[in-house]
PDB file of N, CA and C in Angstrom:
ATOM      1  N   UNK A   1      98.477 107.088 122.886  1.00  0.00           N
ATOM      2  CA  UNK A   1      99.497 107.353 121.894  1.00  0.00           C
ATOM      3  C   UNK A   1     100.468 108.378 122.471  1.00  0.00           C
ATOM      4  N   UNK A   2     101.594 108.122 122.336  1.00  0.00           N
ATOM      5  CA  UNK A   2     102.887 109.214 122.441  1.00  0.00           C
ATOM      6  C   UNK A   2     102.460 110.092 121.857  1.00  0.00           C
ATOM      7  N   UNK A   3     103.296 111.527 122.295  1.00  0.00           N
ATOM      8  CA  UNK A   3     103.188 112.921 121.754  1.00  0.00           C
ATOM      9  C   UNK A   3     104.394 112.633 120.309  1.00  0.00           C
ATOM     10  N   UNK A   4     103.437 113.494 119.248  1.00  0.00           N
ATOM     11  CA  UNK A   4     104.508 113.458 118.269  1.00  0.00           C
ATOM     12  C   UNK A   4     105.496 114.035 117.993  1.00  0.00           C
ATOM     13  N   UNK A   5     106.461 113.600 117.705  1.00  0.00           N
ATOM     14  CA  UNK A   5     107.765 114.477 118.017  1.00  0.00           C
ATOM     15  C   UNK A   5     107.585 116.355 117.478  1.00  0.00           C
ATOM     16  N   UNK A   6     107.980 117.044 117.792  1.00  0.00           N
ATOM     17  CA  UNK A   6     107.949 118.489 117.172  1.00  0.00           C
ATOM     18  C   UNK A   6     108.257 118.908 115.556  1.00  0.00           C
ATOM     19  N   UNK A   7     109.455 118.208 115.306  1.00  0.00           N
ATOM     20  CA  UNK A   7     110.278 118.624 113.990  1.00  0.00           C
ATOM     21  C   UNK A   7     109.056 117.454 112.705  1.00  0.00           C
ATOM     22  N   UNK A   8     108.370 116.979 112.910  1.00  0.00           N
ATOM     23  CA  UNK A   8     107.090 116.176 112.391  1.00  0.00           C
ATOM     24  C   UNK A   8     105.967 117.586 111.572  1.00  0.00           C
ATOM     25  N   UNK A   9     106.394 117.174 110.301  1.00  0.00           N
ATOM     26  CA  UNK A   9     105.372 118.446 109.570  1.00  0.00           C
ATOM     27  C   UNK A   9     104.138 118.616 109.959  1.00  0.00           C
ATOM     28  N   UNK A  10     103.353 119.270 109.645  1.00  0.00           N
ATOM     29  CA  UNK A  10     102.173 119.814 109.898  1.00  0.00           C
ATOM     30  C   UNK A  10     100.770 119.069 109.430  1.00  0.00           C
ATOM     31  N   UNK A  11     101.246 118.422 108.526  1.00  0.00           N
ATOM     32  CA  UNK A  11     100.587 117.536 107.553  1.00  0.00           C
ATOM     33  C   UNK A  11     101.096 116.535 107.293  1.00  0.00           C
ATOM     34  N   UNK A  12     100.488 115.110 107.444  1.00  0.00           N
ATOM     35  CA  UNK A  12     101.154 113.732 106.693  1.00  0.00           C
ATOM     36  C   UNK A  12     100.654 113.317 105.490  1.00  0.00           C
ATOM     37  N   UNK A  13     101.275 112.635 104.590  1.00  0.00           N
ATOM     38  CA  UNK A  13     100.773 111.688 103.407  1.00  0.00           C
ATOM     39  C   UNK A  13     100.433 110.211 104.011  1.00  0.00           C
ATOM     40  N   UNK A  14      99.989 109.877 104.077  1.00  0.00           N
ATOM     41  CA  UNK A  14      99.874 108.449 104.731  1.00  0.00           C
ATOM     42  C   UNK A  14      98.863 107.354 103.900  1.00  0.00           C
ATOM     43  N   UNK A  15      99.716 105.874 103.576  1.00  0.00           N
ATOM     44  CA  UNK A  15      99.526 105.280 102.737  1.00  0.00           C
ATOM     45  C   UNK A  15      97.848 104.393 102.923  1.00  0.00           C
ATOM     46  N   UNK A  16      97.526 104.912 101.831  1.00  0.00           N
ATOM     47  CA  UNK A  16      95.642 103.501 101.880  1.00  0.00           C
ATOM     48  C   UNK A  16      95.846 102.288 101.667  1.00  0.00           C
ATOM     49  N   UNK A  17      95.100 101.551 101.680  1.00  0.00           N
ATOM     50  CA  UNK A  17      95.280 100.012 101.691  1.00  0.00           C
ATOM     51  C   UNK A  17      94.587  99.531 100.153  1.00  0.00           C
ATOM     52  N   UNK A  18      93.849 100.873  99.937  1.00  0.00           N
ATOM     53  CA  UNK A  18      93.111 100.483  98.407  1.00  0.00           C
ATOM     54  C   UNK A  18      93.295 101.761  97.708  1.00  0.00           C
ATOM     55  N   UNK A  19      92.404 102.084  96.801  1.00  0.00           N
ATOM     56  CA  UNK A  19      92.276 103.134  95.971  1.00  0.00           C
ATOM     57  C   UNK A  19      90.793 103.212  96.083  1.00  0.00           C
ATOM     58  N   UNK A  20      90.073 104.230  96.941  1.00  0.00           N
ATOM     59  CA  UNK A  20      88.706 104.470  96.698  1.00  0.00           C
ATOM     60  C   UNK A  20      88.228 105.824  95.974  1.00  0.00           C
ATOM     61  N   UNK A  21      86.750 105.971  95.856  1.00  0.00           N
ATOM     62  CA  UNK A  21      86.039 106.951  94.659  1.00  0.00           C
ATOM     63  C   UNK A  21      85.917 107.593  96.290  1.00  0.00           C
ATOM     64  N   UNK A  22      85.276 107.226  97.443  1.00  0.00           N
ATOM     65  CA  UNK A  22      84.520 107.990  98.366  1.00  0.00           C
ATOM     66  C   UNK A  22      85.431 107.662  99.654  1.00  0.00           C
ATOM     67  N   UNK A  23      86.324 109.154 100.099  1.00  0.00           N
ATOM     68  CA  UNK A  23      86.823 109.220 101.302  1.00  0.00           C
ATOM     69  C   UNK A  23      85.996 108.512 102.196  1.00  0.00           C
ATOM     70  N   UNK A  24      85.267 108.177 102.560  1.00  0.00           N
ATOM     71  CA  UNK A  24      84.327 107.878 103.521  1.00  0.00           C
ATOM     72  C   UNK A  24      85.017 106.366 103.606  1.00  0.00           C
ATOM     73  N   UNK A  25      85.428 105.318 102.621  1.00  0.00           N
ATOM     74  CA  UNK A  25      86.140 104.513 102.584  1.00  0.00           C
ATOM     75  C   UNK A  25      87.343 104.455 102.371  1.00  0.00           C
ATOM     76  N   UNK A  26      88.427 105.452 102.584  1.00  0.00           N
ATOM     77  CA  UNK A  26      89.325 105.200 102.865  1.00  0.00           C
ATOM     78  C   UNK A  26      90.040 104.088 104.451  1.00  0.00           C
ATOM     79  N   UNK A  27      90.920 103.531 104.063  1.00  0.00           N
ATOM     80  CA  UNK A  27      91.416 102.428 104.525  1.00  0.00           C
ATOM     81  C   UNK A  27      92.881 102.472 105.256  1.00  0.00           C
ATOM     82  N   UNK A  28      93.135 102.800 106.202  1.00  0.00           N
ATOM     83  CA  UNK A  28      94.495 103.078 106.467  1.00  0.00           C
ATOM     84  C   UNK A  28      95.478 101.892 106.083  1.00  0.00           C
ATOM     85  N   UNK A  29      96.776 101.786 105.848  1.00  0.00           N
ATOM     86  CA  UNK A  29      97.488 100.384 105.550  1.00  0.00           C
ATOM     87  C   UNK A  29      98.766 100.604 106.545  1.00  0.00           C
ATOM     88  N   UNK A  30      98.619  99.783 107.541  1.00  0.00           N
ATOM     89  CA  UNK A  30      99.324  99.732 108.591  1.00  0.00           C
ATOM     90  C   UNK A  30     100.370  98.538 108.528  1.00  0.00           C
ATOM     91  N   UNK A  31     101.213  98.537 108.756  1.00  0.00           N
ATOM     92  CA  UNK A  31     102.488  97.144 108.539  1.00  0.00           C
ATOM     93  C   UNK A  31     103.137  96.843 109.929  1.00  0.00           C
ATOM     94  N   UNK A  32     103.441  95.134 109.450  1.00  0.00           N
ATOM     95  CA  UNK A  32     103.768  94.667 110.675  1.00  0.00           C
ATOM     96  C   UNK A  32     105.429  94.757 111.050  1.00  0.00           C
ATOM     97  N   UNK A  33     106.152  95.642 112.022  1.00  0.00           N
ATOM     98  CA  UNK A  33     107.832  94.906 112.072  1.00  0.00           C
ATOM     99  C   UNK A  33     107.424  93.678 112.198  1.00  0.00           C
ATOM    100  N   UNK A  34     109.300  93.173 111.969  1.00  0.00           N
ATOM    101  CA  UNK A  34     109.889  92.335 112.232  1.00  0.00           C
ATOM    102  C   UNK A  34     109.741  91.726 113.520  1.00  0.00           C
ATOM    103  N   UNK A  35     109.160  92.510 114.432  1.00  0.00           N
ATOM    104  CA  UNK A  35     109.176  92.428 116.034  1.00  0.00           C
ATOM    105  C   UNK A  35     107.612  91.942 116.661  1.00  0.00           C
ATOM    106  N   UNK A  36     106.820  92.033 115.525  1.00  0.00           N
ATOM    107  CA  UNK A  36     105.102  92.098 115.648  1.00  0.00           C
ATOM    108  C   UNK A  36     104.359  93.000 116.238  1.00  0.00           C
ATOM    109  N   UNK A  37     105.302  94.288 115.764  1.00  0.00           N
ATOM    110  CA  UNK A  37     104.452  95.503 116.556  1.00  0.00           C
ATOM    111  C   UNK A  37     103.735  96.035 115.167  1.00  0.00           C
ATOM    112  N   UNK A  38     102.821  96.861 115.319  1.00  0.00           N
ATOM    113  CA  UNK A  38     101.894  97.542 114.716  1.00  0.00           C
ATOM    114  C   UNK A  38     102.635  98.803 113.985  1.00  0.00           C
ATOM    115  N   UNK A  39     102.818  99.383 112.571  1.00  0.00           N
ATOM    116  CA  UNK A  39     103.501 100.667 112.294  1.00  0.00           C
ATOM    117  C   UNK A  39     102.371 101.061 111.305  1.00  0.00           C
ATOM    118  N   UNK A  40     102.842 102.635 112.049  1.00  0.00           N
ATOM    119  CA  UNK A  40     101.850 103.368 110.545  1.00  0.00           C
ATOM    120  C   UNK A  40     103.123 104.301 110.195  1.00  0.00           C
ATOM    121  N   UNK A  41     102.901 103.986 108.737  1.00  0.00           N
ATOM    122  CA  UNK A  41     103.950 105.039 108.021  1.00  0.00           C
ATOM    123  C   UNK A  41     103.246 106.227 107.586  1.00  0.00           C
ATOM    124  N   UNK A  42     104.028 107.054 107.824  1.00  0.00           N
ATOM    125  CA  UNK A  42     103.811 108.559 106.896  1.00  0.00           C
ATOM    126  C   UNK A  42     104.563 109.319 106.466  1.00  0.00           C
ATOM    127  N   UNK A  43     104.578 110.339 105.628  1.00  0.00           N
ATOM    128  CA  UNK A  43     105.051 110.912 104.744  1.00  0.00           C
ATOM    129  C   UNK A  43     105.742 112.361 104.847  1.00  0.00           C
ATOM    130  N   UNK A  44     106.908 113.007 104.650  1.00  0.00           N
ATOM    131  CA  UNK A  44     106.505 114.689 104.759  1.00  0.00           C
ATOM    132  C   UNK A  44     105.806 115.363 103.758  1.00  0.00           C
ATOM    133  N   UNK A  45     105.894 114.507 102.532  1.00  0.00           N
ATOM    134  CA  UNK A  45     105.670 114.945 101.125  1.00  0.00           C
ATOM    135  C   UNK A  45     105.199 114.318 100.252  1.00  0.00           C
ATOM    136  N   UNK A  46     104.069 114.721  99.504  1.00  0.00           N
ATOM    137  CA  UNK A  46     103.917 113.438  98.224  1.00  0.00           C
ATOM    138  C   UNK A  46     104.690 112.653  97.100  1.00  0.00           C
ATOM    139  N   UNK A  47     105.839 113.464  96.654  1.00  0.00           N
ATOM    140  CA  UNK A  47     107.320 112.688  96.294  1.00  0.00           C
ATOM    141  C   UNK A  47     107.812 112.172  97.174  1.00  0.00           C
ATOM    142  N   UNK A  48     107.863 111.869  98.420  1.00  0.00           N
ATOM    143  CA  UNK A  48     108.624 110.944  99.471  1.00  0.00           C
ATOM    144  C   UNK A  48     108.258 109.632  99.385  1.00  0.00           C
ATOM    145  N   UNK A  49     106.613 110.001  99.274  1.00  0.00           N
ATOM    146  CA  UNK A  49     105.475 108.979  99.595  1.00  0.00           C
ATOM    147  C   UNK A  49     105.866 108.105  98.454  1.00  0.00           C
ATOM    148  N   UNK A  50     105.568 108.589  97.030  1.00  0.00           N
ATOM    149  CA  UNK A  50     106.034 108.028  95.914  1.00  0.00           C
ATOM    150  C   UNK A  50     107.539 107.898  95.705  1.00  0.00           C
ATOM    151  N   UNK A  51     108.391 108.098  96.340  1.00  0.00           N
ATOM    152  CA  UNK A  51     109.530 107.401  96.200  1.00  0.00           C
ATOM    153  C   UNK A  51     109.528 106.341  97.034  1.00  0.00           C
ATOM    154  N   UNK A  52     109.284 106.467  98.331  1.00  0.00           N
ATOM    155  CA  UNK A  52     109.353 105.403  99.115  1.00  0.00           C
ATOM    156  C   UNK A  52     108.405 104.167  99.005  1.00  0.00           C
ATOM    157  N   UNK A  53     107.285 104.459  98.760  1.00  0.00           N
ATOM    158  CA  UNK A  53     106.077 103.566  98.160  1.00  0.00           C
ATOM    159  C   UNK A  53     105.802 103.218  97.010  1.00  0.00           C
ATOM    160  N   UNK A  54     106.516 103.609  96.513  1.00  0.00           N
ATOM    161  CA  UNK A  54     106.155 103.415  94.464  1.00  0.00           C
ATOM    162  C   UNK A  54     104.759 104.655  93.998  1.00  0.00           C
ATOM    163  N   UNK A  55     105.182 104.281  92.572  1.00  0.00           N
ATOM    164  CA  UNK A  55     104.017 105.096  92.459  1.00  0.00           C
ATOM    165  C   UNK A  55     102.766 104.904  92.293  1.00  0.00           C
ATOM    166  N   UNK A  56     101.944 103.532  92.264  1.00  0.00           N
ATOM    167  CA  UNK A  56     100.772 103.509  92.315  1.00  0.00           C
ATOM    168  C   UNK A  56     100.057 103.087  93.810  1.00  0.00           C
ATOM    169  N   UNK A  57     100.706 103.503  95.130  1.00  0.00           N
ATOM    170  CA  UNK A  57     100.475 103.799  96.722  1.00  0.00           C
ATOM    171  C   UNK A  57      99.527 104.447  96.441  1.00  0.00           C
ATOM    172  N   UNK A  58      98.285 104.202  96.521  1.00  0.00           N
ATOM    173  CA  UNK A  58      97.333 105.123  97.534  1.00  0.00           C
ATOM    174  C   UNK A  58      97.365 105.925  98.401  1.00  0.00           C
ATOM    175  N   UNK A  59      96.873 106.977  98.407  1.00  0.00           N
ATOM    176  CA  UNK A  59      97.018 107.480 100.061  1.00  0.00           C
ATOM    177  C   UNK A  59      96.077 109.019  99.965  1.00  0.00           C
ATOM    178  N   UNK A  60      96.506 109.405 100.976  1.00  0.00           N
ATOM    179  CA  UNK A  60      95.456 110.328 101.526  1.00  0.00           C
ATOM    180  C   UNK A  60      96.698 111.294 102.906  1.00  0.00           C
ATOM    181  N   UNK A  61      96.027 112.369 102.945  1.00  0.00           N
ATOM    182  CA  UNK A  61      96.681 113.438 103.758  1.00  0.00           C
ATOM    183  C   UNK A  61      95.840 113.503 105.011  1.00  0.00           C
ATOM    184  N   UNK A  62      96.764 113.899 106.286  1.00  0.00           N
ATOM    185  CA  UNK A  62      95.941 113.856 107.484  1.00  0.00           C
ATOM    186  C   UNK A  62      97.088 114.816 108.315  1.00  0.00           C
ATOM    187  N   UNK A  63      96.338 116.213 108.928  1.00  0.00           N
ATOM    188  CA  UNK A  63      97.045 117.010 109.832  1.00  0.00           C
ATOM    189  C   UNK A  63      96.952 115.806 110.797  1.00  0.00           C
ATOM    190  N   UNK A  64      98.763 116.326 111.213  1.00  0.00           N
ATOM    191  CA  UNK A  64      99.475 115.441 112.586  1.00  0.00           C
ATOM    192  C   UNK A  64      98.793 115.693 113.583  1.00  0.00           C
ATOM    193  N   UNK A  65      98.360 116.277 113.629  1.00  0.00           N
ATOM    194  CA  UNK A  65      97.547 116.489 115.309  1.00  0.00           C
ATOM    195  C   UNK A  65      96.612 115.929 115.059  1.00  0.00           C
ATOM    196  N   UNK A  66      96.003 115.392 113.686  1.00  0.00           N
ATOM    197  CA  UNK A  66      94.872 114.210 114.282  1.00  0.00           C
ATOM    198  C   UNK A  66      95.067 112.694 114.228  1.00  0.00           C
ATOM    199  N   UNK A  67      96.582 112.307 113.979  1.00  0.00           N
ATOM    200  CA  UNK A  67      96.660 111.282 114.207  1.00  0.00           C
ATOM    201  C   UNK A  67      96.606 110.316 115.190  1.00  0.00           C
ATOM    202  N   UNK A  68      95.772 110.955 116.299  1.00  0.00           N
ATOM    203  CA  UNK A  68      95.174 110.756 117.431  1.00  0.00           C
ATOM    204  C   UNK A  68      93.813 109.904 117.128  1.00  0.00           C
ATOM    205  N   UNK A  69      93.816 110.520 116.034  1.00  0.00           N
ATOM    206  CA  UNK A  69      92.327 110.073 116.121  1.00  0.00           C
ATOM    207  C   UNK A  69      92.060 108.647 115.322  1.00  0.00           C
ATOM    208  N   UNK A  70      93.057 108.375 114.353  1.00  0.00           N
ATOM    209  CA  UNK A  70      93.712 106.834 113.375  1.00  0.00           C
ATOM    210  C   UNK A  70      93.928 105.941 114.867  1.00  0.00           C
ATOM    211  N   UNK A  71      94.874 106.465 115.927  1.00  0.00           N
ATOM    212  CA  UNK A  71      94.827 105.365 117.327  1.00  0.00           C
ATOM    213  C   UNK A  71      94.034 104.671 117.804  1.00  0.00           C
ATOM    214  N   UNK A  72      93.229 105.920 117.926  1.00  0.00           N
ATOM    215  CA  UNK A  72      91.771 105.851 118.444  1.00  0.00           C
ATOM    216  C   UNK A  72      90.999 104.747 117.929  1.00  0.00           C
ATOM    217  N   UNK A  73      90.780 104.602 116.400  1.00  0.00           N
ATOM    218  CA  UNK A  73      90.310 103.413 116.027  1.00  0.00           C
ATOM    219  C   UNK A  73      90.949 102.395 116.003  1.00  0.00           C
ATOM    220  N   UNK A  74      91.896 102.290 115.915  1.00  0.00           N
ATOM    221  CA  UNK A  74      92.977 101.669 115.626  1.00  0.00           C
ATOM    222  C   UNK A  74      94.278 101.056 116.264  1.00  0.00           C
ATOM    223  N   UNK A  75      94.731 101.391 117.835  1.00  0.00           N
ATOM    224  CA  UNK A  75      95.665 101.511 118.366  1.00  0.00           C
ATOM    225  C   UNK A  75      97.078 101.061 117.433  1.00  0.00           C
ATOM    226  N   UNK A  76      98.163 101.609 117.275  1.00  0.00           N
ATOM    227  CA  UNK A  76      99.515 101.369 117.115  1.00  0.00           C
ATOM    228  C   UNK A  76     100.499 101.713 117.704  1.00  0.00           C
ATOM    229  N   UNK A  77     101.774 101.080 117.467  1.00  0.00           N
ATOM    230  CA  UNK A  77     102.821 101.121 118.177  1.00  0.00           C
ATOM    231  C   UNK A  77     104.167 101.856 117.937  1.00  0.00           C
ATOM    232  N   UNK A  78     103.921 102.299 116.487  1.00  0.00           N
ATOM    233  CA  UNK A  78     105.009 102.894 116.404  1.00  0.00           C
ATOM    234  C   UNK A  78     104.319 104.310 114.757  1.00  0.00           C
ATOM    235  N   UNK A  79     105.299 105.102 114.851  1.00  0.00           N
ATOM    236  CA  UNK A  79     104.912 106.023 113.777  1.00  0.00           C
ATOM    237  C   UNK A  79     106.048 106.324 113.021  1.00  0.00           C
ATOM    238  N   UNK A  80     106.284 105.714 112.077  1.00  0.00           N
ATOM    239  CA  UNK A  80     107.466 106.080 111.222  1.00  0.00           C
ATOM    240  C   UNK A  80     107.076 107.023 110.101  1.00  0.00           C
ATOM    241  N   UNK A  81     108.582 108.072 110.264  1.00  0.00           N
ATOM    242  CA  UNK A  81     108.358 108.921 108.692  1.00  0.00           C
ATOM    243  C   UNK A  81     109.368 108.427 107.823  1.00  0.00           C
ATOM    244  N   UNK A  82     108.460 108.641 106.325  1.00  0.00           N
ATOM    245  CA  UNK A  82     109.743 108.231 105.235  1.00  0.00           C
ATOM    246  C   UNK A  82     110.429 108.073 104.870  1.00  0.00           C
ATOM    247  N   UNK A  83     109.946 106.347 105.580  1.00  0.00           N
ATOM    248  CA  UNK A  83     110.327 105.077 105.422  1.00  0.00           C
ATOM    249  C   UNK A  83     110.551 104.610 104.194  1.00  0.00           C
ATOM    250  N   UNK A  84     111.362 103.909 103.469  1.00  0.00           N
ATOM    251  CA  UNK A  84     111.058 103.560 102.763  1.00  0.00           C
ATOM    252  C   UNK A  84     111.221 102.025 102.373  1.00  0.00           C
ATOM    253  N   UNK A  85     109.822 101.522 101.686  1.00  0.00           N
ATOM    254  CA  UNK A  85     109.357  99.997 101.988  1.00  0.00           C
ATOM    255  C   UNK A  85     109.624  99.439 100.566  1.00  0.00           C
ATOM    256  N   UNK A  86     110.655  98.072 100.819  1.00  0.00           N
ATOM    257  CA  UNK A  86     110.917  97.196  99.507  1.00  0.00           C
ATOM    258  C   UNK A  86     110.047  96.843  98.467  1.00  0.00           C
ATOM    259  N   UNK A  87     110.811  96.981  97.558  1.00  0.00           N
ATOM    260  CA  UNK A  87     109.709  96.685  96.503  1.00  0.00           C
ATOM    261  C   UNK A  87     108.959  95.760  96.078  1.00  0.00           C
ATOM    262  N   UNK A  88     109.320  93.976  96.854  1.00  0.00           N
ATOM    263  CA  UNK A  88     108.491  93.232  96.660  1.00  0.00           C
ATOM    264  C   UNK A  88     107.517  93.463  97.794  1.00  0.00           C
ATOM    265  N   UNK A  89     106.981  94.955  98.519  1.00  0.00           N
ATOM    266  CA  UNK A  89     106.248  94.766  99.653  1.00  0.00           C
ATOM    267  C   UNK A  89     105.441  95.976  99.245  1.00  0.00           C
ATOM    268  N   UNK A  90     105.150  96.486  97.943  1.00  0.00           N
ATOM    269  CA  UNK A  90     104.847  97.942  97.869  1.00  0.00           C
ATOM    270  C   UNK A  90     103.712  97.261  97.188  1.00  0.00           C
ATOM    271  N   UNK A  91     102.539  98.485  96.963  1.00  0.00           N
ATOM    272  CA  UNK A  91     101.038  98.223  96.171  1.00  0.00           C
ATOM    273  C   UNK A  91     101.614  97.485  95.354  1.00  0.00           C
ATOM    274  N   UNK A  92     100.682  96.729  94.892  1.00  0.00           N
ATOM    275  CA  UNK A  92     100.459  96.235  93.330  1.00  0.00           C
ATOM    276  C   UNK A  92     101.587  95.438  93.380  1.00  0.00           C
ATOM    277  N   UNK A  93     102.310  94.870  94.058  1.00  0.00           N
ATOM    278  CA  UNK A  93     103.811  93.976  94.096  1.00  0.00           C
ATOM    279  C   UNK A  93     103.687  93.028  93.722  1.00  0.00           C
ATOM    280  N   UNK A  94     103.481  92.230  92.622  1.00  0.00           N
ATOM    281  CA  UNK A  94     103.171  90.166  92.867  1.00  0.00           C
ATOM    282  C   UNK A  94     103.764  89.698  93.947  1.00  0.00           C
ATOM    283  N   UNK A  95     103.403  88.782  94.198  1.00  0.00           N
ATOM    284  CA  UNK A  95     103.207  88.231  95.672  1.00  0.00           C
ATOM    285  C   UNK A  95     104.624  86.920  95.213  1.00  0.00           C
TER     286      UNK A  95
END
């Protein structure tokens, strides 16, 4: 994984794929570009998160310096901050 840029807060919001009772199952929700690369979005703030994601997004907080460790399981290709994703593409969206 690339070094993360500097001006990148200290802390991310970063979106779940569900709503769980036990961190232990939390779920990262990673999206595909247009291009078929791999993105993980994150957040500076929990109003960002919920503006950009709607408000019933899941998510969970993770210091930037361990987003090393989401790669790690996970490899991706790109790291976007708040982004913000259309609304027929947000939680709970009908399909």
């Amino acid at each position: 994984m690339r070094a993360i840029p500097k001006d990148y807060p200290p802390i991310v919001y970063i979106p779940a794929a569900r709503h769980v009772a036990d961190p232990a199952d939390l779920e990262v929700l990673y999206r595909e570009t247009k291009d078929g690369r791999t993105a993980l979005l994150v957040y500076s703030a929990l109003d960002r998160l919920m503006r950009c994601c709607g408000e019933d997004q899941p998510w969970f907080t993770l210091p930037t310096a361990e987003l090393q460790q989401l790669w790690d399981v996970r490899p991706f290709d790109l790291v976007l901050l708040d982004l913000p994703v259309p609304d027929d593409q947000r939680f709970g969206a009908s399909a």
